[in-house]
C-alpha atoms as a PDB file:
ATOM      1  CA  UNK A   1       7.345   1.656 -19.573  1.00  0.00           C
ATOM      2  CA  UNK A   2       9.386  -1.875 -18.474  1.00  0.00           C
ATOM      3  CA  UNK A   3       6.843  -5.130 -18.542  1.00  0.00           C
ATOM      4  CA  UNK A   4       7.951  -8.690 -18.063  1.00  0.00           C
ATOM      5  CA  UNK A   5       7.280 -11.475 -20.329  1.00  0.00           C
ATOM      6  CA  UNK A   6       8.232 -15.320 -20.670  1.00  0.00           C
ATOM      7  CA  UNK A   7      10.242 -16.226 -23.260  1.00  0.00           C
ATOM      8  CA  UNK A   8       7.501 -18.830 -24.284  1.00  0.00           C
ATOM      9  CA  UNK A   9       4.816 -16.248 -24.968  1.00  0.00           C
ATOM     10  CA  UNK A  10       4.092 -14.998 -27.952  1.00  0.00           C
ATOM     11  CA  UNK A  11       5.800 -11.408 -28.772  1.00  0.00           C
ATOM     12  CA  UNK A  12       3.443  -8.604 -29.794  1.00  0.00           C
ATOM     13  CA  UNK A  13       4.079  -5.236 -31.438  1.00  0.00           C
ATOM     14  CA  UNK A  14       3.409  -3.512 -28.081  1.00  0.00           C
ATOM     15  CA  UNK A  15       6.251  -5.046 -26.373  1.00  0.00           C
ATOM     16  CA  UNK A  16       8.814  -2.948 -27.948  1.00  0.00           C
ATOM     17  CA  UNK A  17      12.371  -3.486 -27.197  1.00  0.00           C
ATOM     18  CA  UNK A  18      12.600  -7.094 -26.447  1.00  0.00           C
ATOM     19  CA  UNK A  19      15.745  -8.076 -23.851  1.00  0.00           C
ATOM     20  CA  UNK A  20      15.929 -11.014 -22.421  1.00  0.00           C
ATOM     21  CA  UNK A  21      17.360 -10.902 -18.744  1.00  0.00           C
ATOM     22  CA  UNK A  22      18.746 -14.385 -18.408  1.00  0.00           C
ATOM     23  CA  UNK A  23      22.418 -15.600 -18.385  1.00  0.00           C
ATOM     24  CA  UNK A  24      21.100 -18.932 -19.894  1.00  0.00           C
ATOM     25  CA  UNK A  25      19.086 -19.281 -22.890  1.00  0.00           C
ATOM     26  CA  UNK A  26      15.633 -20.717 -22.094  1.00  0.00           C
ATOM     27  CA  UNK A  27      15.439 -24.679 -22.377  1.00  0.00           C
ATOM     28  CA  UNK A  28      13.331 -25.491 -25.272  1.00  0.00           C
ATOM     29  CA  UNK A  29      13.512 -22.145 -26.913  1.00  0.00           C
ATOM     30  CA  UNK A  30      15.030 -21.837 -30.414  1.00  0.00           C
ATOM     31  CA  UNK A  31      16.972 -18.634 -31.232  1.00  0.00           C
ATOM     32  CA  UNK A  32      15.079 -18.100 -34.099  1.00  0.00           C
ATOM     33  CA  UNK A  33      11.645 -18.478 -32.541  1.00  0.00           C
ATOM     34  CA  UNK A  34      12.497 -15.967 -29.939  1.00  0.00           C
ATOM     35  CA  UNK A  35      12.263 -12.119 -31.244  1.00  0.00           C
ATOM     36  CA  UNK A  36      15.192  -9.855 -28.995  1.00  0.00           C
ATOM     37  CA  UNK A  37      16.918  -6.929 -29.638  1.00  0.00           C
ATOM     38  CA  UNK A  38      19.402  -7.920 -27.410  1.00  0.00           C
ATOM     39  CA  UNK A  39      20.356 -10.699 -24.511  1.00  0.00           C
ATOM     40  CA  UNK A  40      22.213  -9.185 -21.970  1.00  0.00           C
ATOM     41  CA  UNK A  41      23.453 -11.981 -20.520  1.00  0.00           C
ATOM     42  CA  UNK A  42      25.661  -9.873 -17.520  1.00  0.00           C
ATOM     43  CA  UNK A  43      22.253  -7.839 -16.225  1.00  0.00           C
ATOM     44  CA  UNK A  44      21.008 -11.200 -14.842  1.00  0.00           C
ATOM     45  CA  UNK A  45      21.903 -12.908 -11.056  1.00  0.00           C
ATOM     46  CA  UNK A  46      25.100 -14.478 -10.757  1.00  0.00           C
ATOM     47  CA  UNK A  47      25.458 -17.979 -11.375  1.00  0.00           C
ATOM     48  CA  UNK A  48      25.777 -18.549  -7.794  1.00  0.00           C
ATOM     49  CA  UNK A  49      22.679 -16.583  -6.477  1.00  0.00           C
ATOM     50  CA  UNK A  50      20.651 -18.121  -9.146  1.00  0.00           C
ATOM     51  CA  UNK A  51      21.663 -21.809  -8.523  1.00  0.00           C
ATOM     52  CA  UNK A  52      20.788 -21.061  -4.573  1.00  0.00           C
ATOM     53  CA  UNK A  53      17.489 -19.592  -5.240  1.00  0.00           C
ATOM     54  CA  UNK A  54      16.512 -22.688  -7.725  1.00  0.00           C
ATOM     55  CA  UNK A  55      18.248 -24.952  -5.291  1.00  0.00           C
ATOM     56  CA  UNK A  56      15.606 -23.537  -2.476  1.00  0.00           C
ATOM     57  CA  UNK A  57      18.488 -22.625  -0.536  1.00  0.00           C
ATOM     58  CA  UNK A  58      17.347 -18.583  -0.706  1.00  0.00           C
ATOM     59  CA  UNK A  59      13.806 -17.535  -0.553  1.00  0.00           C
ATOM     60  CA  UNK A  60      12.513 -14.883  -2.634  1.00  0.00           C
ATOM     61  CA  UNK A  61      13.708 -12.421  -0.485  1.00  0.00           C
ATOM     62  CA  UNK A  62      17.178 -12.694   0.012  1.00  0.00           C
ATOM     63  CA  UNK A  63      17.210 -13.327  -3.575  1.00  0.00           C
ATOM     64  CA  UNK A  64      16.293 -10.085  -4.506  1.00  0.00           C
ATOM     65  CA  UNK A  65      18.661  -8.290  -1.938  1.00  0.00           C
ATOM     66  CA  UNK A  66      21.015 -10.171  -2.902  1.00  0.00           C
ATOM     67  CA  UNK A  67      20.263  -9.740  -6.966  1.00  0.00           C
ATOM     68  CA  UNK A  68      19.543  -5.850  -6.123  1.00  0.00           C
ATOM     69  CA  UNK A  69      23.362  -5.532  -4.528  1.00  0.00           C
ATOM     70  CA  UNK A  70      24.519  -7.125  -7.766  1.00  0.00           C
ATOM     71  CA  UNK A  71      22.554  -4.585  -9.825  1.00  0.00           C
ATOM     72  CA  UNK A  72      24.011  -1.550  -7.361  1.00  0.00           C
ATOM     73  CA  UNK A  73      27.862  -3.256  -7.850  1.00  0.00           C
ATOM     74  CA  UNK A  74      27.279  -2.706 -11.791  1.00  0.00           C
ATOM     75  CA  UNK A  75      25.439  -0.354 -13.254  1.00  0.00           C
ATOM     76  CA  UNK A  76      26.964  -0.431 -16.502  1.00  0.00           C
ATOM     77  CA  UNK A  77      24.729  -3.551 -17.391  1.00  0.00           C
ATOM     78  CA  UNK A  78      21.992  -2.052 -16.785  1.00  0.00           C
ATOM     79  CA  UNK A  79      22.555   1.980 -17.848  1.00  0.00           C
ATOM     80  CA  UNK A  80      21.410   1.788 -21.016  1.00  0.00           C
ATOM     81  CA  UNK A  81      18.165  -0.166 -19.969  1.00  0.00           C
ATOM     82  CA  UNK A  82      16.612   3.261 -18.604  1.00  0.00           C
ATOM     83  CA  UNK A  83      17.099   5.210 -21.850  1.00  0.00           C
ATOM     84  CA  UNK A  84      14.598   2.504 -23.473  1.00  0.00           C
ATOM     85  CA  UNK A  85      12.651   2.056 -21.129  1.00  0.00           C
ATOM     86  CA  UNK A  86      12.613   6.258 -20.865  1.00  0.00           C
ATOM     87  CA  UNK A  87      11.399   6.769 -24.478  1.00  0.00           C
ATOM     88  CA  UNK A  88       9.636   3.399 -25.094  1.00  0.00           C
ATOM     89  CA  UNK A  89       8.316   0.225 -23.889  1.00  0.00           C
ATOM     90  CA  UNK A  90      11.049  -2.104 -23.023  1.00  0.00           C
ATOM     91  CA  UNK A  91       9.839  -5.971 -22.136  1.00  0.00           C
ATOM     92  CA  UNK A  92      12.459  -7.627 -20.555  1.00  0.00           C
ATOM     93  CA  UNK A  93      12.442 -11.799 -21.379  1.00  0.00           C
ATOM     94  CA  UNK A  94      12.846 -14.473 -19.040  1.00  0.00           C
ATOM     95  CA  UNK A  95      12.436 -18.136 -18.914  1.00  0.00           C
ATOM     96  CA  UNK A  96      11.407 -18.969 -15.224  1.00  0.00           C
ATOM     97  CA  UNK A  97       8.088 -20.992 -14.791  1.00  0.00           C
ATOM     98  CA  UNK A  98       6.907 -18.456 -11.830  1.00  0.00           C
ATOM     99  CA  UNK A  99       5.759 -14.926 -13.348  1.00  0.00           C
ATOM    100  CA  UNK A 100       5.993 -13.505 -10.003  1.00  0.00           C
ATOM    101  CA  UNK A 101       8.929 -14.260  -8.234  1.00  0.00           C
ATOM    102  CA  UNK A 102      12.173 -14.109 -10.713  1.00  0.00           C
ATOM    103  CA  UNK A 103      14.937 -11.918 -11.888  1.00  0.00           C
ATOM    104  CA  UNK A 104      13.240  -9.932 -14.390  1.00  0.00           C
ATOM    105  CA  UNK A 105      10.788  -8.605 -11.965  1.00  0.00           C
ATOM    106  CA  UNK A 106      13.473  -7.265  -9.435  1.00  0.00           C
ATOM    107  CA  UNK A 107      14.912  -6.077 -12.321  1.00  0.00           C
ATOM    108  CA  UNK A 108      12.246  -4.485 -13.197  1.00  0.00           C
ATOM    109  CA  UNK A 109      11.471  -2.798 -10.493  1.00  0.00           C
ATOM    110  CA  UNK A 110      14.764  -2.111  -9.861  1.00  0.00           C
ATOM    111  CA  UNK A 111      14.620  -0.086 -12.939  1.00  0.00           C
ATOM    112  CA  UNK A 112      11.752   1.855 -12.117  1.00  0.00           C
ATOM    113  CA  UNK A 113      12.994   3.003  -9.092  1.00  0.00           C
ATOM    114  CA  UNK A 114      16.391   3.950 -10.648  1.00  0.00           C
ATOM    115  CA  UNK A 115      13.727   5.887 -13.783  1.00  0.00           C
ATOM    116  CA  UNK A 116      11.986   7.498 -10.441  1.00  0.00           C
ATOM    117  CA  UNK A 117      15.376   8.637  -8.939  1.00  0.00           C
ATOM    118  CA  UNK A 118      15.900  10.083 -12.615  1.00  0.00           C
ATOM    119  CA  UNK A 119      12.910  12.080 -13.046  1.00  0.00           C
ATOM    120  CA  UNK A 120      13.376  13.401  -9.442  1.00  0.00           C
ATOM    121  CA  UNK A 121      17.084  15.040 -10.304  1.00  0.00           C
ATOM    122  CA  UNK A 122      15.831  19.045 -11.390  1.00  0.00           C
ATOM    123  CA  UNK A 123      17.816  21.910  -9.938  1.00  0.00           C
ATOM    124  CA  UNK A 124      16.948  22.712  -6.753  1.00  0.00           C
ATOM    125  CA  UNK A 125      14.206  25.595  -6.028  1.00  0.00           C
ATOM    126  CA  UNK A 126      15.232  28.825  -5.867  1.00  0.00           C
ATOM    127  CA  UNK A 127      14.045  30.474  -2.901  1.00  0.00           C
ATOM    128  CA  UNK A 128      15.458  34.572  -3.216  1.00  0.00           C
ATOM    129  CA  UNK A 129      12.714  35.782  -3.130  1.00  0.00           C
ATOM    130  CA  UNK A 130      11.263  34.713   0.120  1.00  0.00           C
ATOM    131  CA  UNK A 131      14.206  36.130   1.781  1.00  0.00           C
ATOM    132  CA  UNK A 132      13.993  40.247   3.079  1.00  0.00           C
ATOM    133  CA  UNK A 133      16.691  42.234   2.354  1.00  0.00           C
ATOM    134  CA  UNK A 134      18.375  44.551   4.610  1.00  0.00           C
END
């Protein structure tokens, strides 16, 4: 299970492993007030993609395609993401005012799609015996 949380709420025991998705540590946020397991500072948008979005010079949308080819060009920042998420609830931090449109919801989903892809990888079905031998 993969949920989304601000750094500036709470944590609860249900949130499980706590990462936050950011490449900058949220303004106002001591380290020590904010429970992680980890920051993984190199899942999160390039500096450049990020300052466009903020800057309004990318909407939404081309932010995520443009965070989502990012996330295809290295999936060793992410990998390990889908083995927590796989046996537990992973909550993935961020610090952005809107809850709706940032980084840790396209990553997010982009992890539940990759979790998806996962489950759907089973051998293939054998089909012998609908075939009639000679």
């Amino acid at each position: 299970m993969i949920e989304c949380k601000r750094a500036y709420a709470p944590a609860s025991e249900s949130d499980g492993y706590r990462v936050l998705v950011d490449r900058l540590w949220p303004r106002n946020c001591r380290k020590q007030q904010l429970p992680l397991n980890e920051w993984l500072r190199e899942v999160a948008p390039s500096t450049a993609l990020r300052r466009a979005f903020k800057a309004g010079e990318l909407d939404f949308t081309a932010f995520r395609a443009g965070y989502r080819q990012e996330l295809a060009a290295r999936p060793g920042h992410w990998w390990k993401l889908l083995d927590i998420a796989e046996n537990g609830t992973l909550t993935l931090i961020y610090g952005a005012r809107d809850e709706t449109q940032n980084n840790a919801q396209v990553l997010a989903q982009w992890l539940e799609e990759e979790l998806d892809r996962r489950a759907d990888a089973s051998s293939p079905v054998c089909y012998a015996d609908g075939f009639k031998t000679p």
